[in-house]
PDB file of N, CA and C in Angstrom:
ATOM      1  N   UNK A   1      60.894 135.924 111.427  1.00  0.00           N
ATOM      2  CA  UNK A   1      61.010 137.119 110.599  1.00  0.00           C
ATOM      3  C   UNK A   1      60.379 136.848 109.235  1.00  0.00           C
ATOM      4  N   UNK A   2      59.895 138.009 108.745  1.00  0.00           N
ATOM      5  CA  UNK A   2      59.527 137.815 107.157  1.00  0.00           C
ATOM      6  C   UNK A   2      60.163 137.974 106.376  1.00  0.00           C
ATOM      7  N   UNK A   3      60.352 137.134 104.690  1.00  0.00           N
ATOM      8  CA  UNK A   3      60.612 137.515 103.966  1.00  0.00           C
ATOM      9  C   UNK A   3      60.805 138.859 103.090  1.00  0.00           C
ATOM     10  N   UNK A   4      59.315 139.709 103.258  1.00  0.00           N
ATOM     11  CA  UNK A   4      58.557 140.304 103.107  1.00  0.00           C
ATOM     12  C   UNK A   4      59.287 141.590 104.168  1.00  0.00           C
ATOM     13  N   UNK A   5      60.102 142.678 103.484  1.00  0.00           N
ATOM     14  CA  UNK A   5      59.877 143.882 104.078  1.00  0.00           C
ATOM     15  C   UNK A   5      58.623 144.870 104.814  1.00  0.00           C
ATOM     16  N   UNK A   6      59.089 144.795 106.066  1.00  0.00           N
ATOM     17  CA  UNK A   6      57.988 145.614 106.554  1.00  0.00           C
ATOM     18  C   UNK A   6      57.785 146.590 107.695  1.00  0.00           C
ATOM     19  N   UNK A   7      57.125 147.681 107.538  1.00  0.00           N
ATOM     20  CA  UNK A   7      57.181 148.645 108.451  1.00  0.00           C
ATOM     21  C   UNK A   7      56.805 148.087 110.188  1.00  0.00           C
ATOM     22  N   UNK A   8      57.470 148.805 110.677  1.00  0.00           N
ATOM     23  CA  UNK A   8      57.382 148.382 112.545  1.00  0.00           C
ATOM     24  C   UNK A   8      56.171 147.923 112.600  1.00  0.00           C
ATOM     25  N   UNK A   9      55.018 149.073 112.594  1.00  0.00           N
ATOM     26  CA  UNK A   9      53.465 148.348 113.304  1.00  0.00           C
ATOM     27  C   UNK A   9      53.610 147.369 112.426  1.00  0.00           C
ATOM     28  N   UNK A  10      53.625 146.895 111.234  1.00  0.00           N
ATOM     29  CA  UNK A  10      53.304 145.682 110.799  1.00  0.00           C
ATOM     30  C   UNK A  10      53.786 144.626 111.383  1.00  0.00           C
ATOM     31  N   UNK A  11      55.413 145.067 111.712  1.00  0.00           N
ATOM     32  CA  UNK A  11      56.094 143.765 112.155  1.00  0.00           C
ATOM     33  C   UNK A  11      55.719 143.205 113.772  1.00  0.00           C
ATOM     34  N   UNK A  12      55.596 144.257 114.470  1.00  0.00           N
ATOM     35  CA  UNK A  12      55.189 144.622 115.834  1.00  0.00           C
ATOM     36  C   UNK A  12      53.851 143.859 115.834  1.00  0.00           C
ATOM     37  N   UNK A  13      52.586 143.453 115.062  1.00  0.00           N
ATOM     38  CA  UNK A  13      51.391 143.009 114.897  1.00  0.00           C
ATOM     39  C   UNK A  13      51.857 141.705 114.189  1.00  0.00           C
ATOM     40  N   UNK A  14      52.637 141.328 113.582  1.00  0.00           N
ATOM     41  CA  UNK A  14      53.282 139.982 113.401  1.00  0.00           C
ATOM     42  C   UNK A  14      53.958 138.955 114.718  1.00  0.00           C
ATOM     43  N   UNK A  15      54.782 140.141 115.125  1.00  0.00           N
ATOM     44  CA  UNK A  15      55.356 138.771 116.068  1.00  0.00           C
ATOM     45  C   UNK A  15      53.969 138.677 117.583  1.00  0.00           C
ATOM     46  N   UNK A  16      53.125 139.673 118.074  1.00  0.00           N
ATOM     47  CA  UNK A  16      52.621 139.949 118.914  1.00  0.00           C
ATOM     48  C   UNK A  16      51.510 138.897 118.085  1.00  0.00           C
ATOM     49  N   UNK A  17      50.977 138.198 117.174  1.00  0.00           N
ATOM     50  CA  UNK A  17      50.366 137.053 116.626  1.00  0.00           C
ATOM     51  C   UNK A  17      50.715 135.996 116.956  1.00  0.00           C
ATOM     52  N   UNK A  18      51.985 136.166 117.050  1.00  0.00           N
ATOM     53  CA  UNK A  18      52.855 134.707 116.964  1.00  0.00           C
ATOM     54  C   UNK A  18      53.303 134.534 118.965  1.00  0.00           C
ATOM     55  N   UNK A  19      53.225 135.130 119.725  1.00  0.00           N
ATOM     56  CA  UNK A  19      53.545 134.958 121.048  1.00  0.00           C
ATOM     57  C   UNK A  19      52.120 134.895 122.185  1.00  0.00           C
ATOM     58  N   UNK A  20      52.158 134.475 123.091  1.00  0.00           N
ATOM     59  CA  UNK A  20      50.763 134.296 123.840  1.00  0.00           C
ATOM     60  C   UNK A  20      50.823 135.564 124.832  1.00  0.00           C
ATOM     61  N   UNK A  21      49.951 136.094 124.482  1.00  0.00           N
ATOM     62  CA  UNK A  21      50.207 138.065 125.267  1.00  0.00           C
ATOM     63  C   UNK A  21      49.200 137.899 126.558  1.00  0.00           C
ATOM     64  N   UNK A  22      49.009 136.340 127.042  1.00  0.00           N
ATOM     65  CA  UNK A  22      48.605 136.641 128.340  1.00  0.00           C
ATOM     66  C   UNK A  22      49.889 136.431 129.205  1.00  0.00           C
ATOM     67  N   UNK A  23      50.779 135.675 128.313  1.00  0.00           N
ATOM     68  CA  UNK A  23      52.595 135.153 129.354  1.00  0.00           C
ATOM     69  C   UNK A  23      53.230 136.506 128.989  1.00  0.00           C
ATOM     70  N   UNK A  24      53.290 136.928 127.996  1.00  0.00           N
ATOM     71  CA  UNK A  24      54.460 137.626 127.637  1.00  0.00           C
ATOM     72  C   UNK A  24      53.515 139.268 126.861  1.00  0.00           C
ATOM     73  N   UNK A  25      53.891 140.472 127.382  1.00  0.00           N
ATOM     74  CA  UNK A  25      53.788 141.879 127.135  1.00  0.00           C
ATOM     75  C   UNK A  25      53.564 142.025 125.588  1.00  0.00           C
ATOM     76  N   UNK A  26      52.648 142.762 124.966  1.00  0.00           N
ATOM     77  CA  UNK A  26      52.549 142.960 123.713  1.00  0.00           C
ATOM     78  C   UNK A  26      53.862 143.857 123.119  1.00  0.00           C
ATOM     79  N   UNK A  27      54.392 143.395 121.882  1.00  0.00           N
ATOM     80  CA  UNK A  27      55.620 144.343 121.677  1.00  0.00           C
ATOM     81  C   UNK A  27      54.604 145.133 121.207  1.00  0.00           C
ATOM     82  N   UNK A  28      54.870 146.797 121.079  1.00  0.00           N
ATOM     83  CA  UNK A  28      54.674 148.003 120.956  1.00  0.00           C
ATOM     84  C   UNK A  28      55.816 148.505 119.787  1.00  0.00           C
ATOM     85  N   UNK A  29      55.086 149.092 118.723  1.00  0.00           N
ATOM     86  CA  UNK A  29      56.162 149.827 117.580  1.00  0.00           C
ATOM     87  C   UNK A  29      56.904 150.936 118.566  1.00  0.00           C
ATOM     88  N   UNK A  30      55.866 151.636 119.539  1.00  0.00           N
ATOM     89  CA  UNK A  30      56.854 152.616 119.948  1.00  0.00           C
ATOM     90  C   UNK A  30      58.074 152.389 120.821  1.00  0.00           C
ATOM     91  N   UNK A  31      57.933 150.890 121.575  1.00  0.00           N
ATOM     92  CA  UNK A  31      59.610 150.427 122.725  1.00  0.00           C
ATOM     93  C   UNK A  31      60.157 150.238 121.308  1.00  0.00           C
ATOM     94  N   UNK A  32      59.785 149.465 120.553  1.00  0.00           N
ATOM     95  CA  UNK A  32      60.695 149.531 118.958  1.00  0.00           C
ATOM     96  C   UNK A  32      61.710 150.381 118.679  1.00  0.00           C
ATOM     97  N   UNK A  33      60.983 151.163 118.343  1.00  0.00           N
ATOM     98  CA  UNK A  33      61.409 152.634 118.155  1.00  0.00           C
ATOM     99  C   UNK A  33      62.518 153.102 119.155  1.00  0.00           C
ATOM    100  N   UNK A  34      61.878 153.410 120.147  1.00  0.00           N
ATOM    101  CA  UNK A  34      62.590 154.111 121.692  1.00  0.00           C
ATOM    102  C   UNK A  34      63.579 153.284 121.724  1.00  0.00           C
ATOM    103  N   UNK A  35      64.112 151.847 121.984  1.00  0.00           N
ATOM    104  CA  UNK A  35      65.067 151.071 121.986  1.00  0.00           C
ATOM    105  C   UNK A  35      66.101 151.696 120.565  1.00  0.00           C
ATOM    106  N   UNK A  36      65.304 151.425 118.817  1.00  0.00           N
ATOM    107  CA  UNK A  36      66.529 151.499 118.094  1.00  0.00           C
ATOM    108  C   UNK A  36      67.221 153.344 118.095  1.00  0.00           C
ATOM    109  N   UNK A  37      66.286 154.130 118.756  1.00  0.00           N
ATOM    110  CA  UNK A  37      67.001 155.457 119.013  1.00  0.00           C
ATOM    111  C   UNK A  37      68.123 155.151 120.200  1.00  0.00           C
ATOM    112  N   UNK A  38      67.749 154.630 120.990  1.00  0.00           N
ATOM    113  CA  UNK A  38      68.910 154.687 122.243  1.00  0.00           C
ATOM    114  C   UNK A  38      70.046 154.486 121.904  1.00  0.00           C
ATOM    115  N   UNK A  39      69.852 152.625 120.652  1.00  0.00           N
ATOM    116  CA  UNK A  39      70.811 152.268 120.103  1.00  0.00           C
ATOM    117  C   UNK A  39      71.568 152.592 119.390  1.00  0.00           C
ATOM    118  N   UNK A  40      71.423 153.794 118.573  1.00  0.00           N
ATOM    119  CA  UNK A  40      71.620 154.808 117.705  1.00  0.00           C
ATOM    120  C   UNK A  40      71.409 154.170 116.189  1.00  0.00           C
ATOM    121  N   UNK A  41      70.295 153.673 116.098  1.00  0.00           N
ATOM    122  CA  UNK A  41      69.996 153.152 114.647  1.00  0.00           C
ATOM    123  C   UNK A  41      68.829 154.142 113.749  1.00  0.00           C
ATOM    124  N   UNK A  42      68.213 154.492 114.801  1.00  0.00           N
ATOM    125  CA  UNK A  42      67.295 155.700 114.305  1.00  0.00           C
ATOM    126  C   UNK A  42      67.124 156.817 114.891  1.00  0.00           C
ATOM    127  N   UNK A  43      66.852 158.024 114.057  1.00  0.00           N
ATOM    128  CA  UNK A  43      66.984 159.219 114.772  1.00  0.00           C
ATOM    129  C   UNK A  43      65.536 160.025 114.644  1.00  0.00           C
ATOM    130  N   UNK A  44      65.233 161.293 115.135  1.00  0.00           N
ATOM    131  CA  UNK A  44      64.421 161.942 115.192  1.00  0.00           C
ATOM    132  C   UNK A  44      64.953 162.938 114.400  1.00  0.00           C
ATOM    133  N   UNK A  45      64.005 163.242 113.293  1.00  0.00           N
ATOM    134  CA  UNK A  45      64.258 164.354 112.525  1.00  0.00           C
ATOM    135  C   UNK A  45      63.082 165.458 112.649  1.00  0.00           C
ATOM    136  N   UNK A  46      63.202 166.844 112.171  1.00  0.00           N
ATOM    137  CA  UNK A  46      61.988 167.302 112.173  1.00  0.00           C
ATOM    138  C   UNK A  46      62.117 168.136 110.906  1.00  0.00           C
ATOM    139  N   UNK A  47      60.629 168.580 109.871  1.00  0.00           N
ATOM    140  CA  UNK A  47      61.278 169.461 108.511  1.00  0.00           C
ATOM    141  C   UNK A  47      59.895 170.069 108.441  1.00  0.00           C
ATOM    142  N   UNK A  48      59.263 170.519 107.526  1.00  0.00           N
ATOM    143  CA  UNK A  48      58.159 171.388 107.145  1.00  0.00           C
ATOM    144  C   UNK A  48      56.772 170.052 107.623  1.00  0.00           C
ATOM    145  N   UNK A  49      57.296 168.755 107.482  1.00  0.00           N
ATOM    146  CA  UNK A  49      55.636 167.975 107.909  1.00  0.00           C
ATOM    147  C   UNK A  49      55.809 167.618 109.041  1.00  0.00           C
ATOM    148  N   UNK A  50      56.849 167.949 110.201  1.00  0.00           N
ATOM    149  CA  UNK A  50      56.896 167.727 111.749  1.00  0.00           C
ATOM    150  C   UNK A  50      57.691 166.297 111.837  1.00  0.00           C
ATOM    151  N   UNK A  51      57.609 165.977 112.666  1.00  0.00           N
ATOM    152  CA  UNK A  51      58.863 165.384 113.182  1.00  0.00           C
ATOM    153  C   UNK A  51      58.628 163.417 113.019  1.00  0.00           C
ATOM    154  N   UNK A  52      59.798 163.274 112.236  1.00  0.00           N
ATOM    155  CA  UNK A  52      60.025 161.941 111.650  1.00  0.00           C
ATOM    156  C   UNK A  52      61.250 161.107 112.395  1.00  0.00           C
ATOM    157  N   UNK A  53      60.852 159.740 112.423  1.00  0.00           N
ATOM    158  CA  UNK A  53      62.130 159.058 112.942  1.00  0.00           C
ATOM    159  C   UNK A  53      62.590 158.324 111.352  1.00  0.00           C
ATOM    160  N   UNK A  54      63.945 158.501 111.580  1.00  0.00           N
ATOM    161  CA  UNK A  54      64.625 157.916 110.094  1.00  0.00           C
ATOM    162  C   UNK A  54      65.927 157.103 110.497  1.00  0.00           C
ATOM    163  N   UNK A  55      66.124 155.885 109.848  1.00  0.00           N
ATOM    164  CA  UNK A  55      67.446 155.352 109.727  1.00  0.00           C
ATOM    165  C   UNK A  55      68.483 155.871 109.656  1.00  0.00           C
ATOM    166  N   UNK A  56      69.535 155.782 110.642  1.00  0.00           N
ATOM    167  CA  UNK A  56      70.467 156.482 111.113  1.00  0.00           C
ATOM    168  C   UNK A  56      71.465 155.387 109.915  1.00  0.00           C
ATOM    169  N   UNK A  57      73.080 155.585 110.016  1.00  0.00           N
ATOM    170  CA  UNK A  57      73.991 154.816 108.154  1.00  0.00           C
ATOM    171  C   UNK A  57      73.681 153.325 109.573  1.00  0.00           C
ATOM    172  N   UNK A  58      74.098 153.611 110.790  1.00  0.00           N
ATOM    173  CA  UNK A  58      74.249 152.305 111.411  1.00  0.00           C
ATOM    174  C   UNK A  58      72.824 151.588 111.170  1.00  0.00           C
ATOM    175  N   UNK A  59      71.508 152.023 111.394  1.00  0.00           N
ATOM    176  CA  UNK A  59      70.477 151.334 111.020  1.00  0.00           C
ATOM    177  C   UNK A  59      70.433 151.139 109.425  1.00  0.00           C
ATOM    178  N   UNK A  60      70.909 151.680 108.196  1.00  0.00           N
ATOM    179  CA  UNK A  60      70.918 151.128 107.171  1.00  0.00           C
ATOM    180  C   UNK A  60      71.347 150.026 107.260  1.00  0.00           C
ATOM    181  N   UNK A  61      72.224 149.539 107.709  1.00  0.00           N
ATOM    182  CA  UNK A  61      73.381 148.727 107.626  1.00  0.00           C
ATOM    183  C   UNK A  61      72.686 147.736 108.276  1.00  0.00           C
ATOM    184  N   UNK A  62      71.936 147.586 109.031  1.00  0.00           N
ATOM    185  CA  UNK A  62      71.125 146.682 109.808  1.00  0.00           C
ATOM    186  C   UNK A  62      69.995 146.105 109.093  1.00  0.00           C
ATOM    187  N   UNK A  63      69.292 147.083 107.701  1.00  0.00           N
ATOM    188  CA  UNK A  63      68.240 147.069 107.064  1.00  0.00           C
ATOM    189  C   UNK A  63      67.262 147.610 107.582  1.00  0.00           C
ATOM    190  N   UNK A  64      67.192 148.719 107.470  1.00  0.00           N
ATOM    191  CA  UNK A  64      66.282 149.433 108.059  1.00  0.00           C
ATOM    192  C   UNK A  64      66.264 150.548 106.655  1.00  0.00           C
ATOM    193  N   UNK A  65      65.460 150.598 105.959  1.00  0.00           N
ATOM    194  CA  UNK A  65      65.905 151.691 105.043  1.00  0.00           C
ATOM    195  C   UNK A  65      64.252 152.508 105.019  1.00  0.00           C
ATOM    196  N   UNK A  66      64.070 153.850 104.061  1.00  0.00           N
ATOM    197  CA  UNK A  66      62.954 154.523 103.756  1.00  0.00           C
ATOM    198  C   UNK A  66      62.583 153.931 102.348  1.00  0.00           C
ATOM    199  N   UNK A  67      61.169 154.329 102.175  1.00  0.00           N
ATOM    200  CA  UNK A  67      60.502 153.955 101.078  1.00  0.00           C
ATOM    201  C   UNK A  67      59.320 155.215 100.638  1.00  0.00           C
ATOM    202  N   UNK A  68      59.828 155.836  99.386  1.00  0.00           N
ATOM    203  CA  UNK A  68      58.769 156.748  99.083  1.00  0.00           C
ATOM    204  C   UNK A  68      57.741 156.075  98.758  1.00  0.00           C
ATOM    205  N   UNK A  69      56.272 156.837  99.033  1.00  0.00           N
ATOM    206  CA  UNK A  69      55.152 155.944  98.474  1.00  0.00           C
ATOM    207  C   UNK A  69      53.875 157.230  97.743  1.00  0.00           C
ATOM    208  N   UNK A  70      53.238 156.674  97.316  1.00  0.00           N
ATOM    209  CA  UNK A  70      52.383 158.211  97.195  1.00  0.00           C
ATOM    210  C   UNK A  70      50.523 157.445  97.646  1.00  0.00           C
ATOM    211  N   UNK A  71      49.816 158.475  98.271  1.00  0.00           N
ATOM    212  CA  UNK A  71      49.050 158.452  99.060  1.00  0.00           C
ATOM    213  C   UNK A  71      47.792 159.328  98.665  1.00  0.00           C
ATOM    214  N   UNK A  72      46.856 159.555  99.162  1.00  0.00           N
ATOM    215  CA  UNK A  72      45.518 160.695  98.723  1.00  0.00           C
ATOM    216  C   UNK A  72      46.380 162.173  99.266  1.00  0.00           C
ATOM    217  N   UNK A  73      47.029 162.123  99.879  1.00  0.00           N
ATOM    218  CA  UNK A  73      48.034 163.608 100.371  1.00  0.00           C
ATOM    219  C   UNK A  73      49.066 163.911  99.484  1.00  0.00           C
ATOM    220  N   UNK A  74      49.193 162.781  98.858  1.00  0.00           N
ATOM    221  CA  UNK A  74      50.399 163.106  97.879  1.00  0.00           C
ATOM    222  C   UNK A  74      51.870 162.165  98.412  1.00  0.00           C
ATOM    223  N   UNK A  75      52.780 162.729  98.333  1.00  0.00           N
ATOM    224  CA  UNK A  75      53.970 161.176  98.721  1.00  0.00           C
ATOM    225  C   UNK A  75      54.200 161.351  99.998  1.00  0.00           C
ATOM    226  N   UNK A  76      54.851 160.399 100.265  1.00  0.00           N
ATOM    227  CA  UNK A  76      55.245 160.198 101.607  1.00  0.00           C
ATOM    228  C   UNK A  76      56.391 159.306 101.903  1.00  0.00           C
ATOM    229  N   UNK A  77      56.933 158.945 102.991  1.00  0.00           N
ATOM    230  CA  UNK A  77      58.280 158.199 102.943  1.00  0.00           C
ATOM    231  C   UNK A  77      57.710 157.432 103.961  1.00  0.00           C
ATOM    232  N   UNK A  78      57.618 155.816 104.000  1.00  0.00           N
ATOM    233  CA  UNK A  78      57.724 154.770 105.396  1.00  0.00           C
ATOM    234  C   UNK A  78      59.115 153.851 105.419  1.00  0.00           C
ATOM    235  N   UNK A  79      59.466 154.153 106.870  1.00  0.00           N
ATOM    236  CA  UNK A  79      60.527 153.447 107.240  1.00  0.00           C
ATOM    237  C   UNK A  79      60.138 151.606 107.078  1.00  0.00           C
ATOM    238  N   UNK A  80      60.997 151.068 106.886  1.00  0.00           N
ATOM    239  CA  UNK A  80      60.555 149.473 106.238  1.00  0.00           C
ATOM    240  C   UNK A  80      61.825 149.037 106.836  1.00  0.00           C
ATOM    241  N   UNK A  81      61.417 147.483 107.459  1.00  0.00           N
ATOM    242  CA  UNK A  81      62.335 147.025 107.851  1.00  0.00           C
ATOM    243  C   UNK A  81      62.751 145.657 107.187  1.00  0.00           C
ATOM    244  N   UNK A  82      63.901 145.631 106.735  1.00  0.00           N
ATOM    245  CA  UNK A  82      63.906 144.477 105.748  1.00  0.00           C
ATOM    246  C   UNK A  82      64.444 143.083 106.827  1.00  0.00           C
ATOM    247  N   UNK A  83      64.634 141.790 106.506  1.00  0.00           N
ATOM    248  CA  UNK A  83      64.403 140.335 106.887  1.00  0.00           C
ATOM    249  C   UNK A  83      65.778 140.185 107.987  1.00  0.00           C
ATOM    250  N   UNK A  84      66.823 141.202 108.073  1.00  0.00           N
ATOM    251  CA  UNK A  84      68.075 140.968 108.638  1.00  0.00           C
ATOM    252  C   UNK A  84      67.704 142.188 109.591  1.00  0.00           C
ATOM    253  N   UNK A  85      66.714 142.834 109.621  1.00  0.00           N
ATOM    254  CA  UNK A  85      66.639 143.914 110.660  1.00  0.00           C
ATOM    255  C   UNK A  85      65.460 143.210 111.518  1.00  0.00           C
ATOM    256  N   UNK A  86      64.204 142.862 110.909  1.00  0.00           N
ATOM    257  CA  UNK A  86      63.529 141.582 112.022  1.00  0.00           C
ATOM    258  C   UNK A  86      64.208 141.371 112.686  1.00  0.00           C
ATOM    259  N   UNK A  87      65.021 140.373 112.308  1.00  0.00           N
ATOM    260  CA  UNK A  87      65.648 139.020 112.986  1.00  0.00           C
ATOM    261  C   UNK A  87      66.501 139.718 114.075  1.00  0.00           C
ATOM    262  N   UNK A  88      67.614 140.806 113.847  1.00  0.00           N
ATOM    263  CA  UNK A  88      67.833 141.670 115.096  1.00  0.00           C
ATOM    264  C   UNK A  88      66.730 142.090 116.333  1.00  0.00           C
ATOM    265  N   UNK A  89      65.488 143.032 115.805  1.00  0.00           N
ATOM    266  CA  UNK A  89      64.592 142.969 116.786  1.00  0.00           C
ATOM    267  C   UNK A  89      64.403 141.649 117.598  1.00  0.00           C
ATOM    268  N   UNK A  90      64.383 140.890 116.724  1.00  0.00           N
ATOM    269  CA  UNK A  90      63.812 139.603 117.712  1.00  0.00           C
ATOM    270  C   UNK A  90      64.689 139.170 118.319  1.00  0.00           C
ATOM    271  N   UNK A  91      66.450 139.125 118.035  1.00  0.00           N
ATOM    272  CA  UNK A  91      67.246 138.635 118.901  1.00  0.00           C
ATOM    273  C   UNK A  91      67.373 139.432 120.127  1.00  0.00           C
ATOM    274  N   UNK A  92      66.855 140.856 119.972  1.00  0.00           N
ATOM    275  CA  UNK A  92      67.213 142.111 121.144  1.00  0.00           C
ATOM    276  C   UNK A  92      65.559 142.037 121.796  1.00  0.00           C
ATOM    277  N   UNK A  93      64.581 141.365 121.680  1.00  0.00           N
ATOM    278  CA  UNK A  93      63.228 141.325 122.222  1.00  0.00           C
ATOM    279  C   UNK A  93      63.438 141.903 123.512  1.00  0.00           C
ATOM    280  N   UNK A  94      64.168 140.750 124.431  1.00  0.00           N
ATOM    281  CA  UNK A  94      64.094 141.177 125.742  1.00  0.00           C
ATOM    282  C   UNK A  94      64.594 142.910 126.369  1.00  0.00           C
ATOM    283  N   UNK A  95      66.215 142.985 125.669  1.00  0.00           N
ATOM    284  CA  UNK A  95      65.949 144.399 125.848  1.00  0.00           C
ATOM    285  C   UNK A  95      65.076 145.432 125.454  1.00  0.00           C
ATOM    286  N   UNK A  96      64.531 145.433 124.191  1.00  0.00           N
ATOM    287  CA  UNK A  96      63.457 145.891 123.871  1.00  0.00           C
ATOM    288  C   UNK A  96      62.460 146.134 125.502  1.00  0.00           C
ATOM    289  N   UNK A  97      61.699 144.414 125.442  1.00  0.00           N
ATOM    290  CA  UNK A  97      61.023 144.655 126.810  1.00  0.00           C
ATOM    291  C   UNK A  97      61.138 145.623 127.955  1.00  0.00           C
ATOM    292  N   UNK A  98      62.578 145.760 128.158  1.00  0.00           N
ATOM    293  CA  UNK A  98      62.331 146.190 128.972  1.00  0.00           C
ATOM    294  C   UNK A  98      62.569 148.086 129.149  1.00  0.00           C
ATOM    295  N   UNK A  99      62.569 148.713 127.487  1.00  0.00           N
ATOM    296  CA  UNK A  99      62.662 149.933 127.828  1.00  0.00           C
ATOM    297  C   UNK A  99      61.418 150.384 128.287  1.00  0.00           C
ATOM    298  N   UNK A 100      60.992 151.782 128.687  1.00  0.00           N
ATOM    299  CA  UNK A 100      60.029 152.292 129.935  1.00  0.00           C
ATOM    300  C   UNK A 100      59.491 153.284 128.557  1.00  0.00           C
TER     301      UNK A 100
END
């Protein structure tokens, strides 16, 4: 895990560096995702810019929080996963693996 807070694809392109993806399946931000919704850590929201997944209080609590940022569109919010929410993904990898 990193020190370094960071959004899924980032982290998802970190550990998929660090594992040999001819033995083992590339992790994907979206089983990410699909897994911490099942789990009920993140939810699907939808508002005037279409439909967002956001940290549910149980995924706060995990470190999973939002981050406003501002952009050529103007602001925006990315979900960021801080060093105690990694380290969960990576202990739950295998289930991860194996959602469809």
């Amino acid at each position: 895990a990193s020190d370094k807070p960071l959004p899924v694809s980032k982290f998802t392109e970190y550990i998929n560096s660090l594992v040999d993806t001819e033995k083992y399946k590339k992790l994907t931000y979206g089983s990410v995702l699909t897994w911490l919704i099942n789990i009920g850590a993140m939810c699907e929201t939808e508002d005037e810019k279409g439909k967002r997944k956001r940290p549910t209080e149980q995924g706060e609590k995990l470190g999973i929080y939002t981050e406003k940022r501002r952009g050529m569109r103007g602001e925006y919010e990315v979900v960021m996963y801080d060093r105690n929410a990694q380290q969960f993904i990576i202990d739950n990898l295998e289930a991860i693996s194996a959602v469809k």
